[in-house]
C-alpha atoms as a PDB file:
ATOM      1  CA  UNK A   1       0.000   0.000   0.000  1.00  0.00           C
ATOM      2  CA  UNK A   2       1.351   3.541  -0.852  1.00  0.00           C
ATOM      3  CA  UNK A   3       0.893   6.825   0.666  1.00  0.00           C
ATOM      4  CA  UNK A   4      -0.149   9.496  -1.225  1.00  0.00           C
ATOM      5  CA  UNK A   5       1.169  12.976   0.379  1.00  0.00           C
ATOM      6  CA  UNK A   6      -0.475  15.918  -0.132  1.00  0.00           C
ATOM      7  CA  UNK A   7       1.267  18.530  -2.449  1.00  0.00           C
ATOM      8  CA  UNK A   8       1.319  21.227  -0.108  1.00  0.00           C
ATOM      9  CA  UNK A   9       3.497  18.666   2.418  1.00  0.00           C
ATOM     10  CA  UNK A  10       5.977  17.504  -0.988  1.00  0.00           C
ATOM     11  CA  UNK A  11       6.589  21.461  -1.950  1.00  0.00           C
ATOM     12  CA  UNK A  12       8.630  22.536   1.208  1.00  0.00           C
ATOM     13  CA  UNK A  13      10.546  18.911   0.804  1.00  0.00           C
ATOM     14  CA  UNK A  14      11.219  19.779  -3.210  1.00  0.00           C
ATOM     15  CA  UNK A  15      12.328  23.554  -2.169  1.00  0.00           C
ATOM     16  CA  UNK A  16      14.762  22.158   0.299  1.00  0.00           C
ATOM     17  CA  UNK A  17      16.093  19.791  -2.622  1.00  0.00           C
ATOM     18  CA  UNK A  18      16.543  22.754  -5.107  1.00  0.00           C
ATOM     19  CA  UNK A  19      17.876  25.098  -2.476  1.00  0.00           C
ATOM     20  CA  UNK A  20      20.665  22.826  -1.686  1.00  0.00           C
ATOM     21  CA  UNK A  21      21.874  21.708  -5.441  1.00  0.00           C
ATOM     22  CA  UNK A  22      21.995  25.446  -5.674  1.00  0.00           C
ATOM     23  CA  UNK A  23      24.042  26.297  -3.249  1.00  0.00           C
ATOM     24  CA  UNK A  24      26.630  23.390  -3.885  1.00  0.00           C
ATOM     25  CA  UNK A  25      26.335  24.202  -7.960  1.00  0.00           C
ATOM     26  CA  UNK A  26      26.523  28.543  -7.318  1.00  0.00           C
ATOM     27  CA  UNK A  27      29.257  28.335  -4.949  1.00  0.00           C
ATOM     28  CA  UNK A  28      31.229  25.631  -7.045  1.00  0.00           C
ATOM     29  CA  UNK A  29      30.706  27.224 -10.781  1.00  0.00           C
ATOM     30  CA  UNK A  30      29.822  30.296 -10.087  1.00  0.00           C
ATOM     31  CA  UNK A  31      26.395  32.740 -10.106  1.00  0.00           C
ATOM     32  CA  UNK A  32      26.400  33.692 -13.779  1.00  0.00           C
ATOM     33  CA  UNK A  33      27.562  30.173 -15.075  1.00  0.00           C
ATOM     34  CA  UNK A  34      24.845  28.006 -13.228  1.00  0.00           C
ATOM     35  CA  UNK A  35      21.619  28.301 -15.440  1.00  0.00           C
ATOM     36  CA  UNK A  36      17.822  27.120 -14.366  1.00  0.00           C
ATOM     37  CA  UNK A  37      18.881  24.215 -16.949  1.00  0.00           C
ATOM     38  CA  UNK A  38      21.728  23.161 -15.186  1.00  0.00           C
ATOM     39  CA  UNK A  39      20.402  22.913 -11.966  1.00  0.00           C
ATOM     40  CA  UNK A  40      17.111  20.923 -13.196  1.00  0.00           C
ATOM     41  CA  UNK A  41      19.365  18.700 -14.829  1.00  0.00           C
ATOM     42  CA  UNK A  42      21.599  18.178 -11.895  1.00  0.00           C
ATOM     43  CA  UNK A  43      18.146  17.360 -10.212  1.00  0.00           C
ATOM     44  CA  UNK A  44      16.418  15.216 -12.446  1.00  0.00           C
ATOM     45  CA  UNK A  45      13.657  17.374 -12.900  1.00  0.00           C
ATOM     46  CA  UNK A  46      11.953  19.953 -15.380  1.00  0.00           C
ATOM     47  CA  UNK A  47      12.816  23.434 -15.471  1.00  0.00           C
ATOM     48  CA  UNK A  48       8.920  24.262 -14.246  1.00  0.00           C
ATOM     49  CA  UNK A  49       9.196  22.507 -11.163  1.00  0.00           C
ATOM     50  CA  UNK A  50      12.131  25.093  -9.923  1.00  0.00           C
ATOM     51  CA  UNK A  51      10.009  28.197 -11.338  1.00  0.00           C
ATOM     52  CA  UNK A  52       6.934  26.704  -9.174  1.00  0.00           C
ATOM     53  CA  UNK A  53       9.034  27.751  -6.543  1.00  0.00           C
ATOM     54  CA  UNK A  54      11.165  30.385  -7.324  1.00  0.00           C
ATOM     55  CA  UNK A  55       9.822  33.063  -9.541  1.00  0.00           C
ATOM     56  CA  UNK A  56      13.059  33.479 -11.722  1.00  0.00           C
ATOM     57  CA  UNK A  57      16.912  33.289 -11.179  1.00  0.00           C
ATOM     58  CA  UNK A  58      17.142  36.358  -9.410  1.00  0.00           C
ATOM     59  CA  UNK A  59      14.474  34.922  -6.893  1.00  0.00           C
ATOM     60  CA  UNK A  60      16.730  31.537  -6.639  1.00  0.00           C
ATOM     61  CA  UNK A  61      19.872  34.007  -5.875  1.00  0.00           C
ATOM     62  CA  UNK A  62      18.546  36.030  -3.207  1.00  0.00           C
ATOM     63  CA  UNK A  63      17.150  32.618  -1.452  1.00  0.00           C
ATOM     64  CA  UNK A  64      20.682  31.092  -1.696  1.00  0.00           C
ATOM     65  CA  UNK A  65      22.504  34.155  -0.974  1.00  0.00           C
ATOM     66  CA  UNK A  66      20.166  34.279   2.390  1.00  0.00           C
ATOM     67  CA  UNK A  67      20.713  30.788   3.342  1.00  0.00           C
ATOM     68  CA  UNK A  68      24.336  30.868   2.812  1.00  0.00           C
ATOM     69  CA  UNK A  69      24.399  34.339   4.664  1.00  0.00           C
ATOM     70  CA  UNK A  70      22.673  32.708   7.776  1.00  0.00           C
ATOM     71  CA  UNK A  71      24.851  29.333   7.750  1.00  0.00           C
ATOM     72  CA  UNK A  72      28.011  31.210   7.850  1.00  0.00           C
ATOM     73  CA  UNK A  73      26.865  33.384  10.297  1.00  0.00           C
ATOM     74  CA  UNK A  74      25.792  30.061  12.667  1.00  0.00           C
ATOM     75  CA  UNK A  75      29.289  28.639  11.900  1.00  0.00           C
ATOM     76  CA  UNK A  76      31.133  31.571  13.188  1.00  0.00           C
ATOM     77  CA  UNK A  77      28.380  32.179  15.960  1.00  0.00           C
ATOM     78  CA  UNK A  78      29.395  28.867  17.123  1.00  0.00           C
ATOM     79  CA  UNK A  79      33.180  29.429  16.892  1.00  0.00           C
ATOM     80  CA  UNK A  80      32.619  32.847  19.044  1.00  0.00           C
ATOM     81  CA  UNK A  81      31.006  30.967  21.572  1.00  0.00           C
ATOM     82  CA  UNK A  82      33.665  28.749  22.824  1.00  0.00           C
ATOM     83  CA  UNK A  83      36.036  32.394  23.343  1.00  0.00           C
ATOM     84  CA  UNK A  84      38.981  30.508  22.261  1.00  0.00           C
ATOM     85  CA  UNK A  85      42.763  32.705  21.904  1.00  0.00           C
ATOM     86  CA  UNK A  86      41.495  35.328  19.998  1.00  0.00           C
ATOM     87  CA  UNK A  87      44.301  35.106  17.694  1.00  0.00           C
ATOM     88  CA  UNK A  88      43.372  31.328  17.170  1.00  0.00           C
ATOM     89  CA  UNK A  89      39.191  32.360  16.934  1.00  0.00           C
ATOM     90  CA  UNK A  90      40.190  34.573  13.379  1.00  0.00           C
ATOM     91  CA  UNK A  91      42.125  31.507  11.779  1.00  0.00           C
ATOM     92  CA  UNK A  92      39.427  28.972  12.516  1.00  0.00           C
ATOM     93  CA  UNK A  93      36.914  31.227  11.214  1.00  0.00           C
ATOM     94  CA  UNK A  94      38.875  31.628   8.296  1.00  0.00           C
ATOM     95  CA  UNK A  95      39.328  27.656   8.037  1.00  0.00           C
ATOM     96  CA  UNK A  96      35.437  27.004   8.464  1.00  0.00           C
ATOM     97  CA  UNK A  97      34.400  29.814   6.347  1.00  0.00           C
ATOM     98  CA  UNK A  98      36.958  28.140   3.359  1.00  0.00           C
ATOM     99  CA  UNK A  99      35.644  25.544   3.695  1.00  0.00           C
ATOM    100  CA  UNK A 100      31.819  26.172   3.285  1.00  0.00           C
ATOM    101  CA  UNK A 101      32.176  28.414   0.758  1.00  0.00           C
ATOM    102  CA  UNK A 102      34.590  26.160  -0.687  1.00  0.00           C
ATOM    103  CA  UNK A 103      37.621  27.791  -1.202  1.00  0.00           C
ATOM    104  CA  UNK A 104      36.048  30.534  -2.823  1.00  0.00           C
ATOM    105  CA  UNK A 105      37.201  29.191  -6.223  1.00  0.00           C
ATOM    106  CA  UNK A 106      34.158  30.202  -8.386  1.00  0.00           C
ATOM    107  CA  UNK A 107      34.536  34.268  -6.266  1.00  0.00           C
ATOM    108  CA  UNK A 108      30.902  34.033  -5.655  1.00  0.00           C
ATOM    109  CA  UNK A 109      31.047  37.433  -3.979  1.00  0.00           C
ATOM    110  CA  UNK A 110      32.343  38.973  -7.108  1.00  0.00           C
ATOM    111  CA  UNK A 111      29.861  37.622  -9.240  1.00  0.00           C
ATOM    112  CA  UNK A 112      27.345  38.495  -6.729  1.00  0.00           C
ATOM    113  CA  UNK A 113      28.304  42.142  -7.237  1.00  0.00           C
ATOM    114  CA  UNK A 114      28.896  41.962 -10.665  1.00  0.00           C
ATOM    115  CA  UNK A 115      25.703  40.672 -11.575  1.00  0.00           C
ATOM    116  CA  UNK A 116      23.056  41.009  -8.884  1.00  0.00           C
ATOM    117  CA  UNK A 117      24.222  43.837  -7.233  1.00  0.00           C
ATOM    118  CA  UNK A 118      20.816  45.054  -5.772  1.00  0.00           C
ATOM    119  CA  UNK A 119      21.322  41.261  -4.163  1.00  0.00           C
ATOM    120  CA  UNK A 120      24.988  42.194  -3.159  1.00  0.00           C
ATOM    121  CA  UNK A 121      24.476  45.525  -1.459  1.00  0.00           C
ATOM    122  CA  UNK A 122      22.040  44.099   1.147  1.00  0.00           C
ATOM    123  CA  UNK A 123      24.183  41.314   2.084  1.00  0.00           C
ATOM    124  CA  UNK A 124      27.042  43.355   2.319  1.00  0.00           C
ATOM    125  CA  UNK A 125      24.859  45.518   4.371  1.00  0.00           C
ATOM    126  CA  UNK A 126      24.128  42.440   6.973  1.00  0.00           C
ATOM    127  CA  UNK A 127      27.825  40.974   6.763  1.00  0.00           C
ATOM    128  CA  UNK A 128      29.031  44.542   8.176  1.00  0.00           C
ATOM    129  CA  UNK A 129      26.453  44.751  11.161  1.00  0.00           C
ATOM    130  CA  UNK A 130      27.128  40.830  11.845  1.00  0.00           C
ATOM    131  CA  UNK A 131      31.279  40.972  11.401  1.00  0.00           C
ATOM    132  CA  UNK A 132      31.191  44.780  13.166  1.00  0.00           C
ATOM    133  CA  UNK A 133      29.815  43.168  17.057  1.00  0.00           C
ATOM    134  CA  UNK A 134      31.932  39.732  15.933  1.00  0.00           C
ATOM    135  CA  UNK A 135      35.365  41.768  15.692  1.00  0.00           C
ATOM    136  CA  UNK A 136      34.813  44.158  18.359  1.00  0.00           C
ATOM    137  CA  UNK A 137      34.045  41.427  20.703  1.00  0.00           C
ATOM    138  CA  UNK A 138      37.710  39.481  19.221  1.00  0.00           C
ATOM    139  CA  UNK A 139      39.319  42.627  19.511  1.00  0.00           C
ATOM    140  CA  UNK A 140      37.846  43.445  23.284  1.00  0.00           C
ATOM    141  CA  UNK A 141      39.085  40.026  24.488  1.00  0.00           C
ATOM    142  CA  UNK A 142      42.222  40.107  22.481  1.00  0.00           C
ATOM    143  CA  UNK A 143      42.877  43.627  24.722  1.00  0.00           C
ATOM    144  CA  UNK A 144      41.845  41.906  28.228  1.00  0.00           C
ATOM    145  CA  UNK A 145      44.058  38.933  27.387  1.00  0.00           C
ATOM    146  CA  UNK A 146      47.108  41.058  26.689  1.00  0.00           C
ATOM    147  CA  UNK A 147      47.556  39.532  23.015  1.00  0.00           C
ATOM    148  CA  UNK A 148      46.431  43.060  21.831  1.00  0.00           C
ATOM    149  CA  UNK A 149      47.612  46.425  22.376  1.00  0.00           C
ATOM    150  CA  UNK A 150      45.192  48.135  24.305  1.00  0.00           C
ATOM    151  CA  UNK A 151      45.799  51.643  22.694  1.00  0.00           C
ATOM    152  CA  UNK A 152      44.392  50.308  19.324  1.00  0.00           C
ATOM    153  CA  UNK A 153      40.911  52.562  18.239  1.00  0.00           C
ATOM    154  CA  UNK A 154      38.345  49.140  17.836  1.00  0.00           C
ATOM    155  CA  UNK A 155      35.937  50.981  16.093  1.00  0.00           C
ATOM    156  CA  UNK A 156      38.364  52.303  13.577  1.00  0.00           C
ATOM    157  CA  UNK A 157      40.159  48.467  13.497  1.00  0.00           C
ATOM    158  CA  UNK A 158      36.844  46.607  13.406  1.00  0.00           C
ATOM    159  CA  UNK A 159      35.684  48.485  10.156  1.00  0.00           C
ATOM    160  CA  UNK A 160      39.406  48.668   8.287  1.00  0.00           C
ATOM    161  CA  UNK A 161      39.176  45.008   8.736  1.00  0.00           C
ATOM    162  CA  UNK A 162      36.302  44.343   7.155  1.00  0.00           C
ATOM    163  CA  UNK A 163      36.671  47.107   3.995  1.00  0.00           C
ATOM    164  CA  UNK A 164      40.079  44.782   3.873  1.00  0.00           C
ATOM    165  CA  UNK A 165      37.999  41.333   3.624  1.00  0.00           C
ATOM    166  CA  UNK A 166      35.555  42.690   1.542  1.00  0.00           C
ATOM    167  CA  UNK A 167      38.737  44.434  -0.514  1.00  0.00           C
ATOM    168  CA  UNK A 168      40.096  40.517  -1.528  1.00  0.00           C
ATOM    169  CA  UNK A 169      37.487  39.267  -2.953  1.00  0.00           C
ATOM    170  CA  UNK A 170      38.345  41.593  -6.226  1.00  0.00           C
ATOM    171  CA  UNK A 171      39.409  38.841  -8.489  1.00  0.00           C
ATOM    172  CA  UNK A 172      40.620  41.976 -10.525  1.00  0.00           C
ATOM    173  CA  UNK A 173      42.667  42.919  -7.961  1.00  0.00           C
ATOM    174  CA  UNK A 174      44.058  39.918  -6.735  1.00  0.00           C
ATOM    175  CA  UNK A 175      43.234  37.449  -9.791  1.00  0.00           C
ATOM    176  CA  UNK A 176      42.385  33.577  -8.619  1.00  0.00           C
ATOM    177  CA  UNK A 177      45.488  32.621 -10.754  1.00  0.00           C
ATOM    178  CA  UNK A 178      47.866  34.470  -9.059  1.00  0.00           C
ATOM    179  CA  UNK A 179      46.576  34.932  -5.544  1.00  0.00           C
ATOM    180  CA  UNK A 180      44.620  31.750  -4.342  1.00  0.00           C
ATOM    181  CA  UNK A 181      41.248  32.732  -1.677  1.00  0.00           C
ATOM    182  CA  UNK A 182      43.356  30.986   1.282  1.00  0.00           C
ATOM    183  CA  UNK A 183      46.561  32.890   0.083  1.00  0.00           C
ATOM    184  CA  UNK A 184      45.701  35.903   0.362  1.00  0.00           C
ATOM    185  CA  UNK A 185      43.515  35.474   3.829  1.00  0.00           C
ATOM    186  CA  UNK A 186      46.373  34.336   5.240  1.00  0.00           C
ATOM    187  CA  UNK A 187      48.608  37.169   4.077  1.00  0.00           C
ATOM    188  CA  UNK A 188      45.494  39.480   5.070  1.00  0.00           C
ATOM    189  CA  UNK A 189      45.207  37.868   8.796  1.00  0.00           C
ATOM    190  CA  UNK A 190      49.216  38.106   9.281  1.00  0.00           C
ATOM    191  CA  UNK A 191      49.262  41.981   7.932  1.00  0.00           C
ATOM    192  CA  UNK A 192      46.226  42.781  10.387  1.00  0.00           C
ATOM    193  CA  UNK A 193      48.104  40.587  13.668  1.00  0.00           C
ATOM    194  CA  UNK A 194      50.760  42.087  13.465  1.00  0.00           C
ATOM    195  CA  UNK A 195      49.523  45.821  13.051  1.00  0.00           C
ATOM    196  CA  UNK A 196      47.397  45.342  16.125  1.00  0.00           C
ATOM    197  CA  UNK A 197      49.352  42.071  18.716  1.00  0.00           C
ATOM    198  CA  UNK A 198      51.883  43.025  21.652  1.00  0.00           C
ATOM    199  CA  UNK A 199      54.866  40.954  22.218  1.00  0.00           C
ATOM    200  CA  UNK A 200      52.534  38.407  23.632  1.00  0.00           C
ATOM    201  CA  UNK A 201      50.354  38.093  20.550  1.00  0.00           C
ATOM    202  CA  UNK A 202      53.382  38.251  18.205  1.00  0.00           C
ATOM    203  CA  UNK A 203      54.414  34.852  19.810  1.00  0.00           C
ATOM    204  CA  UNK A 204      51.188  33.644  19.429  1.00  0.00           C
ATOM    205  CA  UNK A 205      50.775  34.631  15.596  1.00  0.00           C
ATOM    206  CA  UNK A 206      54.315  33.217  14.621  1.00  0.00           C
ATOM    207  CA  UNK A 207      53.520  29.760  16.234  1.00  0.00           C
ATOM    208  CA  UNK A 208      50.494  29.625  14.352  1.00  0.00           C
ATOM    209  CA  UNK A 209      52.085  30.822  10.956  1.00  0.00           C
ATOM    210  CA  UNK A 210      54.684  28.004  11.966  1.00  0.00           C
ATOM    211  CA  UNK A 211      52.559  25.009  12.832  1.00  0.00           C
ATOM    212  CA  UNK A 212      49.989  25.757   9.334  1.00  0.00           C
ATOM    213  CA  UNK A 213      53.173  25.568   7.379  1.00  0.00           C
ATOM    214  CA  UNK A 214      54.088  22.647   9.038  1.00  0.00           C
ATOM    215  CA  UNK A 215      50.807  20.899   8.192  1.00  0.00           C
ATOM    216  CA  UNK A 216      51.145  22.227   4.808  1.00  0.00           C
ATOM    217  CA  UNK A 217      54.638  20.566   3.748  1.00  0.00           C
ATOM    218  CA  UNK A 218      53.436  17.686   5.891  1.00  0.00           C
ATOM    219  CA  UNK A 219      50.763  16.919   3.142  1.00  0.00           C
END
């Protein structure tokens, strides 16, 4: 005997599907090279059954851009939480953020602001109020802990930071085939260490730097 479900029950279960291949496929290839096609075809379904529940491409975008917006932020909520070394808390965010967005290799924030950038400006919007109270907090405990200098303007750190994060994700800038995503956060987390760590923190930093090179001619 089978059971029949009703459609309103299957819908939320088939939106979940095509919210997830688009993720994996937008993040992997790219915003403008994944088409409606693609993604049905990755699916096994028709093209109608994605526009029954998103509108149009633009619609599927914002939806992804949203979800992927409030996973990262759980992530790195969760990171926060266990006030780690501060020093240590910006490397694994870096790590799990790599990682989810994997590797940034497709720069889905430059294509995001290339071509959606209605899309782009309001996530940008929500990354700076979310990252703003996230750095402060790094930078208020790095200060208590003596790893940074306690003369250093947080305000005026916690936004240069972020214009700087934001700033890398220029592939014309810093083009994928010259300067790889985890590169050039690395570089970016060293150059902001240093301009802000005491003697204590400098320690800190170059046994970090040391032990992720190790690791890295270990493989």
């Amino acid at each position: 005997m089978f059971l029949k479900f009703p459609v309103v029950y299957l819908r939320p279960i088939m939106k979940g599907k095509i919210l997830h291949k688009s993720v994996e496929m937008f993040l992997t290839l790219g915003f403008k090279s994944v088409t409606m096609d693609d993604i049905a075809n990755e699916l096994g379904v028709s093209k109608k059954t994605i526009y029954t529940h998103f509108s149009n491409k633009t619609d599927l975008v914002k939806e992804v851009t949203d979800s992927v917006f409030e996973n990262i932020c759980t992530g790195i909520n969760i990171i926060c939480s266990r006030e780690e070394n501060p020093i240590d808390e910006l490397y694994e965010i870096k790590r799990f953020s790599m990682e989810y967005l994997k590797d940034e290799k497709a720069s889905p924030q430059y294509q995001l602001q290339k071509y959606y950038p209605k899309i782009y400006a309001t996530i940008k919007s929500k990354q700076f109020d979310i990252m703003q109270d996230c750095v402060i907090q790094n930078l208020k405990r790095g200060v208590a802990l003596g790893f940074y200098r306690d003369t250093i303007d947080l305000d005026f750190i916690s936004r240069i930071y972020f214009h700087g994060m934001v700033g890398l994700k220029d592939v014309e800038l810093f083009p994928l085939k010259q300067f790889s995503m985890n590169k050039i956060l690395n570089f970016y987390l060293e150059y902001h260490l240093r301009g802000i760590c005491t003697e204590k923190g400098i320690i800190k930093l170059n046994e970090i730097i040391t032990n992720n090179q190790s690791k890295k001619n270990a493989k």
